[in-house]
N, C-alpha and C. Protein backbone atom coordinates (compact mmCIF):
# COMPACT_ATOMS: atom_id res chain seq x y z
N UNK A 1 11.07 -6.47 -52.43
CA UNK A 1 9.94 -7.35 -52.17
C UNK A 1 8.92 -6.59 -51.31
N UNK A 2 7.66 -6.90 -51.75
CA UNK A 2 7.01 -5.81 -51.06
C UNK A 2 5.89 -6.88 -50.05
N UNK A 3 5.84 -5.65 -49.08
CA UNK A 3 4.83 -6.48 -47.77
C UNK A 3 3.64 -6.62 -48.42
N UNK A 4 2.68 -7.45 -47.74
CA UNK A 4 1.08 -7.77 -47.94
C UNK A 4 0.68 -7.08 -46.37
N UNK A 5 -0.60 -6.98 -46.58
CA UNK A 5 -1.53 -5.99 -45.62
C UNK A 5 -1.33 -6.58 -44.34
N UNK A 6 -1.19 -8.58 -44.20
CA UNK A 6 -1.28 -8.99 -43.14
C UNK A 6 0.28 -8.73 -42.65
N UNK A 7 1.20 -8.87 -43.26
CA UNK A 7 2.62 -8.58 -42.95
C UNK A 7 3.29 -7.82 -42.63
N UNK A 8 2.16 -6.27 -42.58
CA UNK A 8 2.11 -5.17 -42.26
C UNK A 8 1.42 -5.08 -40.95
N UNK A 9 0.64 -5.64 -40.69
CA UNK A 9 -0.49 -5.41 -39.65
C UNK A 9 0.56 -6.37 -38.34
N UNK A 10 1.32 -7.43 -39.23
CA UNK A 10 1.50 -8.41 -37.69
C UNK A 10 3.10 -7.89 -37.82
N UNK A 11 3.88 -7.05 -38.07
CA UNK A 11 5.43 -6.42 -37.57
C UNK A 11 5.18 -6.19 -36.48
N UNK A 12 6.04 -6.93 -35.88
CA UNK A 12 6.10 -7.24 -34.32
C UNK A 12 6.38 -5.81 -33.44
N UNK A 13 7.09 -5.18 -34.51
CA UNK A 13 7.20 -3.76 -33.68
C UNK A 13 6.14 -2.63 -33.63
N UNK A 14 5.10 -3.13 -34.39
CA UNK A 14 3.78 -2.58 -33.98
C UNK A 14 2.71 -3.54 -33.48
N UNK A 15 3.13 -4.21 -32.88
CA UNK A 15 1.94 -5.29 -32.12
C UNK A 15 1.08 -4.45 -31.54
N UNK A 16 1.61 -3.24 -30.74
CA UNK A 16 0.40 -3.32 -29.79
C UNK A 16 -0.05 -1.68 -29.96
N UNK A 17 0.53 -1.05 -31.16
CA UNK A 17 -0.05 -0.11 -32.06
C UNK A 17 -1.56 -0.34 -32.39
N UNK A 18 -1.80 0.76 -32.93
CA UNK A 18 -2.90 0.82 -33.76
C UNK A 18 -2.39 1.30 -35.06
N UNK A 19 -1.49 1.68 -35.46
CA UNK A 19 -1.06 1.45 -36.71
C UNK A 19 -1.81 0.58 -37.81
N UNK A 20 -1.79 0.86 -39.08
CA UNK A 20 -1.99 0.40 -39.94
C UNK A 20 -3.23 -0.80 -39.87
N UNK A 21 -4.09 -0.20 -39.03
CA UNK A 21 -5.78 -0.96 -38.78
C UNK A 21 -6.13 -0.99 -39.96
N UNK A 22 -6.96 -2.42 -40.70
CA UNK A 22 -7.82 -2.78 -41.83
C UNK A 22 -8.97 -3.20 -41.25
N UNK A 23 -10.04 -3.45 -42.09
CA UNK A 23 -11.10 -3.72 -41.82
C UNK A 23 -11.44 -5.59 -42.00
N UNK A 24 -11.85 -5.76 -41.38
CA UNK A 24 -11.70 -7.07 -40.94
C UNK A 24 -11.62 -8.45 -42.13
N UNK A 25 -12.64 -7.40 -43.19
CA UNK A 25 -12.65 -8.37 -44.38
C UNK A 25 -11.10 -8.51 -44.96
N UNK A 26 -10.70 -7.46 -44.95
CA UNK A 26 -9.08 -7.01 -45.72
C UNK A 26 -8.30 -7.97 -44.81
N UNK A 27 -8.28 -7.58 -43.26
CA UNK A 27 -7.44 -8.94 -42.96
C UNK A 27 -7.66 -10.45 -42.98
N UNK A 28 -8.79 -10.81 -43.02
CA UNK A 28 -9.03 -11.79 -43.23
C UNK A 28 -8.05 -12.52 -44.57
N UNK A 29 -8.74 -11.81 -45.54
CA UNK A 29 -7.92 -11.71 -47.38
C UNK A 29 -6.98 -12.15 -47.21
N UNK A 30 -6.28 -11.39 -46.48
CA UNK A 30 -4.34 -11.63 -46.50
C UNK A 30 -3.84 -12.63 -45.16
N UNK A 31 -4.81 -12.51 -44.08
CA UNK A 31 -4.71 -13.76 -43.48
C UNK A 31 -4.45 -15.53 -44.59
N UNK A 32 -5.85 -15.49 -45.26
CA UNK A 32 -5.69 -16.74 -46.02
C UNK A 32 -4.95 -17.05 -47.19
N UNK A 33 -4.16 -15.68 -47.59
CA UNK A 33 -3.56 -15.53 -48.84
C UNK A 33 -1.96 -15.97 -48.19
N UNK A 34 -1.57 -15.27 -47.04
CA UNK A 34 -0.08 -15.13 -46.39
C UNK A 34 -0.01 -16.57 -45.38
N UNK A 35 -0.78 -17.11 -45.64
CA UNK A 35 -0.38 -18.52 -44.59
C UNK A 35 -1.21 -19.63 -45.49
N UNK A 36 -1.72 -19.55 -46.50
CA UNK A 36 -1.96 -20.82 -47.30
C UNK A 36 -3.32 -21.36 -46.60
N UNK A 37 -4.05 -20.53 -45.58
CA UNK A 37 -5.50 -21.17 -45.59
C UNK A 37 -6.48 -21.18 -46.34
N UNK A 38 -7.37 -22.37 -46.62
CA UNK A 38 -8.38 -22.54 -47.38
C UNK A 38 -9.64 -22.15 -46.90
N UNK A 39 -10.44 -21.12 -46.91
CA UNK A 39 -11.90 -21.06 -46.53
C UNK A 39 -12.78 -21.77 -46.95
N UNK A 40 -13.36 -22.26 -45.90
CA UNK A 40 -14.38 -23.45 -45.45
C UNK A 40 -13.50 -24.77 -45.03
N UNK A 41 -12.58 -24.79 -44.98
CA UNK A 41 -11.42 -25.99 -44.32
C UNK A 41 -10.45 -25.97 -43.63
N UNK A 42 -10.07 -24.63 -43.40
CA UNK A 42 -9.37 -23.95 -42.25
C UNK A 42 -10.28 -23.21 -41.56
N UNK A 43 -11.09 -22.34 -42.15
CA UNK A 43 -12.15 -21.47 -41.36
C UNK A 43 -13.33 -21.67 -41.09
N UNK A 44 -14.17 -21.23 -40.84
CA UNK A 44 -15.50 -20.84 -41.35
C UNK A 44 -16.67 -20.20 -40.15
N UNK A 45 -17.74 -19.67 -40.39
CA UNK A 45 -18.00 -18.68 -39.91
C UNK A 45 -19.88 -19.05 -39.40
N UNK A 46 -19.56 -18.70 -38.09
CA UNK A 46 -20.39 -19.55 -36.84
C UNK A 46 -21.32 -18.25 -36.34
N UNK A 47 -22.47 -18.57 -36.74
CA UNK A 47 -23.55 -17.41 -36.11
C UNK A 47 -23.80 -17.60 -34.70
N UNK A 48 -24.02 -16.44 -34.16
CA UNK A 48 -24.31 -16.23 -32.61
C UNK A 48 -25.90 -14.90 -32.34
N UNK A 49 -26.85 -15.67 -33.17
CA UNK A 49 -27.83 -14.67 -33.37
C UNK A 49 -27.75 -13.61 -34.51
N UNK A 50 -27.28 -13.10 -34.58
CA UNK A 50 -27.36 -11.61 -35.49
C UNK A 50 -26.09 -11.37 -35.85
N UNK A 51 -25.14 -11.73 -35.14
CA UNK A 51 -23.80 -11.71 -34.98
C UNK A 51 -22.90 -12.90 -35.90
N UNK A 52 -22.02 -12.92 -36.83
CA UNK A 52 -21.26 -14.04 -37.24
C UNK A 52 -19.91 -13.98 -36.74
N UNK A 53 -19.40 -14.88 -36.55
CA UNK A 53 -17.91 -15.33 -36.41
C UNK A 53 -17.00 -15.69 -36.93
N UNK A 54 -15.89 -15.45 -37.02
CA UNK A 54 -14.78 -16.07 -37.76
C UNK A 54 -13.86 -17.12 -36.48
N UNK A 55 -14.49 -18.35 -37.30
CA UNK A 55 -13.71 -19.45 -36.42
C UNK A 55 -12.72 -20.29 -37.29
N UNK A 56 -11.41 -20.11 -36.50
CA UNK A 56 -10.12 -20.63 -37.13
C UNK A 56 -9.88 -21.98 -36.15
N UNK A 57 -9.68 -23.15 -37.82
CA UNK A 57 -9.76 -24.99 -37.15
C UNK A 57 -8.26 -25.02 -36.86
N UNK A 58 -8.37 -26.36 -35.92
CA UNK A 58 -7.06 -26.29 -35.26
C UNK A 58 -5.44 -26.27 -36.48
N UNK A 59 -5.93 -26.95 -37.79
CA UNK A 59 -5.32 -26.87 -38.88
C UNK A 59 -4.99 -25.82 -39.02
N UNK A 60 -5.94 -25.00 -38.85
CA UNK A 60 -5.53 -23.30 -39.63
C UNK A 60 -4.24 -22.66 -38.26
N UNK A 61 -4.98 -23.00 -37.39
CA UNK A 61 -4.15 -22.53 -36.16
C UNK A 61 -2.75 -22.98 -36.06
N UNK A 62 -2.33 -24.31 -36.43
CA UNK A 62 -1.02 -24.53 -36.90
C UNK A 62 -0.12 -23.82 -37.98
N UNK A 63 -1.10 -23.72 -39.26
CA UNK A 63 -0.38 -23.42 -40.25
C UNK A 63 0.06 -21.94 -40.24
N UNK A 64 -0.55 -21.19 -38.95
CA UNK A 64 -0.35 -19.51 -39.04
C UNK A 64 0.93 -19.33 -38.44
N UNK A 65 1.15 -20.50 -37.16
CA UNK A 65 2.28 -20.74 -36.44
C UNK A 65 3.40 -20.73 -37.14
N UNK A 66 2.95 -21.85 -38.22
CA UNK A 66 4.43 -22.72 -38.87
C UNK A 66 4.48 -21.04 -40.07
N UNK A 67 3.78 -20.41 -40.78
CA UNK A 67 4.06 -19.48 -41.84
C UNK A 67 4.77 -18.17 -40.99
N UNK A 68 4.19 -17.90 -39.67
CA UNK A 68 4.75 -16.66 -39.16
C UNK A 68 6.11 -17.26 -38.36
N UNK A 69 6.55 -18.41 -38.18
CA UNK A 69 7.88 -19.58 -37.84
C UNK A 69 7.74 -18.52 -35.90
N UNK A 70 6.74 -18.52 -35.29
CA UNK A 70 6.24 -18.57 -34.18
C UNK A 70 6.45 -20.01 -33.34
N UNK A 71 7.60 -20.02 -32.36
CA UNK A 71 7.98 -20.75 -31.39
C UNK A 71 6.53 -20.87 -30.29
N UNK A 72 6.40 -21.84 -29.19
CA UNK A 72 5.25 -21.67 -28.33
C UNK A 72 5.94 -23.04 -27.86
N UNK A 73 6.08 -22.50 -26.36
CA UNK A 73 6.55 -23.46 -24.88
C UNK A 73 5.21 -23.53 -24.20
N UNK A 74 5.05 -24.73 -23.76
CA UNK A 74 3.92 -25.08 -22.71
C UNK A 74 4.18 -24.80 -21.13
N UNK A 75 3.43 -24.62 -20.36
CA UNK A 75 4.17 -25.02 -18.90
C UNK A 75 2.37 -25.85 -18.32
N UNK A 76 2.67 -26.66 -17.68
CA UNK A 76 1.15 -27.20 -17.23
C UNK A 76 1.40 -26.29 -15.70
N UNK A 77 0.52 -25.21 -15.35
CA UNK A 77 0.16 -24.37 -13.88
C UNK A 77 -0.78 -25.54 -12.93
N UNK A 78 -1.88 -26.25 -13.54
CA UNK A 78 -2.39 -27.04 -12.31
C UNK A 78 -2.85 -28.51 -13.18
N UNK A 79 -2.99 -29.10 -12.24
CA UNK A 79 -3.67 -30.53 -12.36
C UNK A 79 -4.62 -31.44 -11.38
N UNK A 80 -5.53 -31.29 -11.46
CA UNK A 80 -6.33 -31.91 -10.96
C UNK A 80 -7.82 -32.52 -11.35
N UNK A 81 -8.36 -33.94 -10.79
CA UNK A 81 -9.57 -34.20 -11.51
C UNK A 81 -10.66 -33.55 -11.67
N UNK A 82 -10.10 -32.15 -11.53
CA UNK A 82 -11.47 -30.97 -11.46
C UNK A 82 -11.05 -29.98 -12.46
N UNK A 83 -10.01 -30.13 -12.60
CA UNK A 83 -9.97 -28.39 -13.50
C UNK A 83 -8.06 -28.35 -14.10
N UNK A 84 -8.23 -27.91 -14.94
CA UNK A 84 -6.50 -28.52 -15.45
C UNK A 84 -5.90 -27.00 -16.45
N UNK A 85 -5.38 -26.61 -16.20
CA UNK A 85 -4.55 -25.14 -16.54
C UNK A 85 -3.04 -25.43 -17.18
N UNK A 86 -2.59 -24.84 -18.37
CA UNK A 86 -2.00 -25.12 -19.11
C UNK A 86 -1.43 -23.93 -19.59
N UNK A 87 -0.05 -23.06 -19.53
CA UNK A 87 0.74 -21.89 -20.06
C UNK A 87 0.99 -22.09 -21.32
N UNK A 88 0.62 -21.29 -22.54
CA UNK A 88 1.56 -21.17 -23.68
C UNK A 88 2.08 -19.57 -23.63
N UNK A 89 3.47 -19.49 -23.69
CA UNK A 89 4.42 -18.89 -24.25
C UNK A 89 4.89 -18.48 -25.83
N UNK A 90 3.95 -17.50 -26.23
CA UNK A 90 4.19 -17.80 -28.00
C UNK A 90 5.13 -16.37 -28.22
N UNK A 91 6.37 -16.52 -28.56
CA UNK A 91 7.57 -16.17 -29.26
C UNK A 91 7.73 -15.69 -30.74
N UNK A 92 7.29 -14.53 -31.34
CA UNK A 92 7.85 -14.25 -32.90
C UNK A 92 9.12 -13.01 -32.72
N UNK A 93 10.32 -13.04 -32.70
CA UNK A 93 11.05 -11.86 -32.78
C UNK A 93 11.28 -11.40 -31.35
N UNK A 94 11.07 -9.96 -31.26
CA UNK A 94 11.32 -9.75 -30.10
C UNK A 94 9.65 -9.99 -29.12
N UNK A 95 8.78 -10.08 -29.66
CA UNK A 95 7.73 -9.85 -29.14
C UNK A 95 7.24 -11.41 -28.18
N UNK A 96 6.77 -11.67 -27.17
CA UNK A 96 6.43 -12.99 -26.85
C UNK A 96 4.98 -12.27 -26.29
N UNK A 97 4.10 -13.41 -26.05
CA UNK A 97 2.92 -13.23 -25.58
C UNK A 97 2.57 -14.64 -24.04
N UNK A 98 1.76 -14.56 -23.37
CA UNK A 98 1.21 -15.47 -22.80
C UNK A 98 -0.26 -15.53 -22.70
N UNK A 99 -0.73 -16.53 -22.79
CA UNK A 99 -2.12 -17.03 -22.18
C UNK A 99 -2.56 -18.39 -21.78
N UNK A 100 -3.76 -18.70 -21.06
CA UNK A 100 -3.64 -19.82 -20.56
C UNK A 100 -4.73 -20.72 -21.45
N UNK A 101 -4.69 -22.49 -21.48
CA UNK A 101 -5.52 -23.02 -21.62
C UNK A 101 -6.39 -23.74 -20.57
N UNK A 102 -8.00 -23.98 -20.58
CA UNK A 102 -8.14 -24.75 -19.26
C UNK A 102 -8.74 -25.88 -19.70
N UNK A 103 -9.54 -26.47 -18.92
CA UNK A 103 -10.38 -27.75 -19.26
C UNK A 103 -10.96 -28.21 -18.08
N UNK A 104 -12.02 -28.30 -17.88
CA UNK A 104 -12.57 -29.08 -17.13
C UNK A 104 -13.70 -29.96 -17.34
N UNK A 105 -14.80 -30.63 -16.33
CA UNK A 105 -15.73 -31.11 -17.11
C UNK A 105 -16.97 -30.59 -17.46
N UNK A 106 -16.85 -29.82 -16.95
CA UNK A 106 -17.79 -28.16 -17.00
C UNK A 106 -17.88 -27.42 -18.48
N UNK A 107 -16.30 -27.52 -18.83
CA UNK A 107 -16.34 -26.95 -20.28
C UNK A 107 -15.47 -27.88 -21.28
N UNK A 108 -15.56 -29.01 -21.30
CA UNK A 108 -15.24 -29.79 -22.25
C UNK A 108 -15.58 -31.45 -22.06
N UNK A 109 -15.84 -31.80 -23.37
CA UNK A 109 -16.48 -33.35 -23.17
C UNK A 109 -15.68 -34.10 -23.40
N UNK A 110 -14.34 -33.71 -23.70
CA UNK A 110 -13.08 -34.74 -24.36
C UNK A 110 -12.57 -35.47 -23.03
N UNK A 111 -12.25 -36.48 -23.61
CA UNK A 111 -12.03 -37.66 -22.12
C UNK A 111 -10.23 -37.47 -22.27
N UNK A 112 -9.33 -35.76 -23.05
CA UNK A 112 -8.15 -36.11 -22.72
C UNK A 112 -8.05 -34.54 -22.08
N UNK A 113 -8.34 -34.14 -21.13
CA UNK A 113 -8.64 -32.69 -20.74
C UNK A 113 -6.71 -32.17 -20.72
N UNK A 114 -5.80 -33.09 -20.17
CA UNK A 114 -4.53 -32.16 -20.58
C UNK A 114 -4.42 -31.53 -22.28
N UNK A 115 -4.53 -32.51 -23.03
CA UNK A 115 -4.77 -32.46 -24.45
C UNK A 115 -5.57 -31.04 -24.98
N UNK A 116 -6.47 -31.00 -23.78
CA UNK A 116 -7.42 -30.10 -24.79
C UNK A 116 -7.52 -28.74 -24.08
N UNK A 117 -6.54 -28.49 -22.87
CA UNK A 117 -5.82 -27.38 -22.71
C UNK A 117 -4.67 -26.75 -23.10
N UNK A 118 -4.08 -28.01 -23.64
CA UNK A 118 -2.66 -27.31 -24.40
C UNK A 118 -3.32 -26.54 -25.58
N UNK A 119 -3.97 -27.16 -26.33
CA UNK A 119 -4.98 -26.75 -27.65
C UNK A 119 -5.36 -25.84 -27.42
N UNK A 120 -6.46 -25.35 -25.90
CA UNK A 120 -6.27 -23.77 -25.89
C UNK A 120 -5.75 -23.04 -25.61
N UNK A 121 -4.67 -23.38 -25.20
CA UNK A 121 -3.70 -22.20 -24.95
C UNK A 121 -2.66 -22.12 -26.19
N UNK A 122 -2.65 -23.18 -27.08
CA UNK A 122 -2.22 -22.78 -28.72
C UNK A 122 -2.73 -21.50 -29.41
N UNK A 123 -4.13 -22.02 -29.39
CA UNK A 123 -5.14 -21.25 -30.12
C UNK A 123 -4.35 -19.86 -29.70
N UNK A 124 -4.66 -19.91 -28.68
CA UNK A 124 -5.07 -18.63 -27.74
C UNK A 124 -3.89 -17.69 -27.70
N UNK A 125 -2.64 -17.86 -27.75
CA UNK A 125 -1.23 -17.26 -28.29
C UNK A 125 -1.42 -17.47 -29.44
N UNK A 126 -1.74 -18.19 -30.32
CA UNK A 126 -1.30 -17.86 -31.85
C UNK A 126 -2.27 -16.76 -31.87
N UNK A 127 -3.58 -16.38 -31.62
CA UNK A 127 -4.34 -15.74 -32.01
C UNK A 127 -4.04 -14.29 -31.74
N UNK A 128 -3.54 -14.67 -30.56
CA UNK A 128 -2.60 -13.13 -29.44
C UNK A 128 -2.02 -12.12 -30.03
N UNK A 129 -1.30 -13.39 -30.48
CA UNK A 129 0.35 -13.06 -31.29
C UNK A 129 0.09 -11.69 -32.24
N UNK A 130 -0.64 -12.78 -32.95
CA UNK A 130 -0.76 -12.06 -34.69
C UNK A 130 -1.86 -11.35 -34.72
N UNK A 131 -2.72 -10.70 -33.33
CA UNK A 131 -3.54 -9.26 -32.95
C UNK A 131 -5.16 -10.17 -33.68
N UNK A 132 -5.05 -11.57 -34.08
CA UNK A 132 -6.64 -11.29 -34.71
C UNK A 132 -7.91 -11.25 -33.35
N UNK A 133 -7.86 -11.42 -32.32
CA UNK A 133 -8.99 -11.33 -31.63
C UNK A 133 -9.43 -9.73 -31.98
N UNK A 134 -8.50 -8.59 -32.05
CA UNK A 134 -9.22 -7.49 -32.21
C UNK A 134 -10.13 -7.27 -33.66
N UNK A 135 -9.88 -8.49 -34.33
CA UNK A 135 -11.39 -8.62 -35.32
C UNK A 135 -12.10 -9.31 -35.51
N UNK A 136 -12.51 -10.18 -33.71
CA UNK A 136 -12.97 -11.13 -33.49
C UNK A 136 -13.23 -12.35 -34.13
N UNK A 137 -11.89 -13.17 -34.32
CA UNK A 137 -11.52 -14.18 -35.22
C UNK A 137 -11.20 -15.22 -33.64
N UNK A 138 -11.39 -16.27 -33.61
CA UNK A 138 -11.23 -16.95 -32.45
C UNK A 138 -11.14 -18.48 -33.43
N UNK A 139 -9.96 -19.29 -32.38
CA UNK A 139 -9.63 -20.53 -32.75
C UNK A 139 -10.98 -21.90 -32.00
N UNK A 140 -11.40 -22.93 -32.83
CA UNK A 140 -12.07 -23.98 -32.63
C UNK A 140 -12.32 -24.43 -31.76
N UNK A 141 -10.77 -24.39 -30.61
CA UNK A 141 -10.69 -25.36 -29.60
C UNK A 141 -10.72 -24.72 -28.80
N UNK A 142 -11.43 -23.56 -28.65
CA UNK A 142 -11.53 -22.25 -27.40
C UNK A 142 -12.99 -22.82 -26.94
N UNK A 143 -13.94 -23.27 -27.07
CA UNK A 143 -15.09 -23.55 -26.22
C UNK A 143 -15.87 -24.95 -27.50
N UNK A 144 -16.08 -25.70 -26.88
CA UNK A 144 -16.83 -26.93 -27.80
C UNK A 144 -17.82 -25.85 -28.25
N UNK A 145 -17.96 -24.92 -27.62
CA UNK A 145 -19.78 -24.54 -28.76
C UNK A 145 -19.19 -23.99 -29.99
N UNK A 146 -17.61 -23.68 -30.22
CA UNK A 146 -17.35 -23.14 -31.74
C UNK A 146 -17.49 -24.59 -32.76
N UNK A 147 -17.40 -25.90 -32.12
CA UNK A 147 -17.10 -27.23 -32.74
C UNK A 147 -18.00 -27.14 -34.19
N UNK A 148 -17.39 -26.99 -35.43
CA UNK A 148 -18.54 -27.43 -36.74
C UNK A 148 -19.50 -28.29 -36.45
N UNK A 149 -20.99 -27.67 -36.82
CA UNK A 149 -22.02 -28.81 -36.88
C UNK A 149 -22.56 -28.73 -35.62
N UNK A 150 -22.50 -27.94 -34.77
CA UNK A 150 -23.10 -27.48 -33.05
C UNK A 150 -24.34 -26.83 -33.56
């Protein structure tokens, strides 16, 4: 059985290689081919001036979890009516990652701010995990300004 480009790129024993680098379109390809996302309903792609983005919806962000069978523990670090911090722990193999989610009212309008720090700190390990920030691919629930229709 033979690997696909993304299945190559995310072997945990080259996470933090540069090994077997594609060009962003190529991972993308096998991103949506190897986890069953649909472009324009899992993804889609958010200008910043001159610059475009690849923004992955919280849908897509699940389904990369559940296809790469990526574990992720929460820990809540703070709580308060000012600012709320949230640990994910994301687990494939031997490899684990951490990062945090936050929320406050500064950077989010949702009236459930624990809610919408766990969400980034989902994003934010799944994205870790499987190396896509180094082709600047970022999940939905990382800043309301990625929100469709902003």
């Amino acid at each position: 059985m033979s690997r696909s480009l993304f299945q190559e790129l995310f072997d945990p024993t080259k996470y933090n290689g540069a090994a077997n680098m594609a060009t962003k379109s190529e991972f993308l390809n096998e991103l949506y081919k190897d986890n069953g996302l649909v472009k324009d309903e899992d993804t889609y792609e958010l200008s910043f001036g001159k610059r475009s983005v690849t923004i992955i919806t919280r849908t897509g962000i699940e389904k990369i979890q559940y296809h790469n069978n990526i574990t992720v523990t929460f820990d809540v670090e703070s709580v308060s009516p000012e600012f709320i911090v949230v640990k994910a722990t994301a687990k494939k193999g031997d490899v684990s990652v951490q990062s945090y989610g936050e929320a406050s009212p500064q950077n989010t309008q949702q009236k459930y701010p624990v809610a919408m720090a766990e969400k980034r700190a989902l994003s934010r390990v799944i994205l870790k995990i499987t190396g896509f920030y180094k082709y600047g691919v970022f999940g939905e629930d990382e800043s309301d300004d990625f929100k469709q229709g902003k």
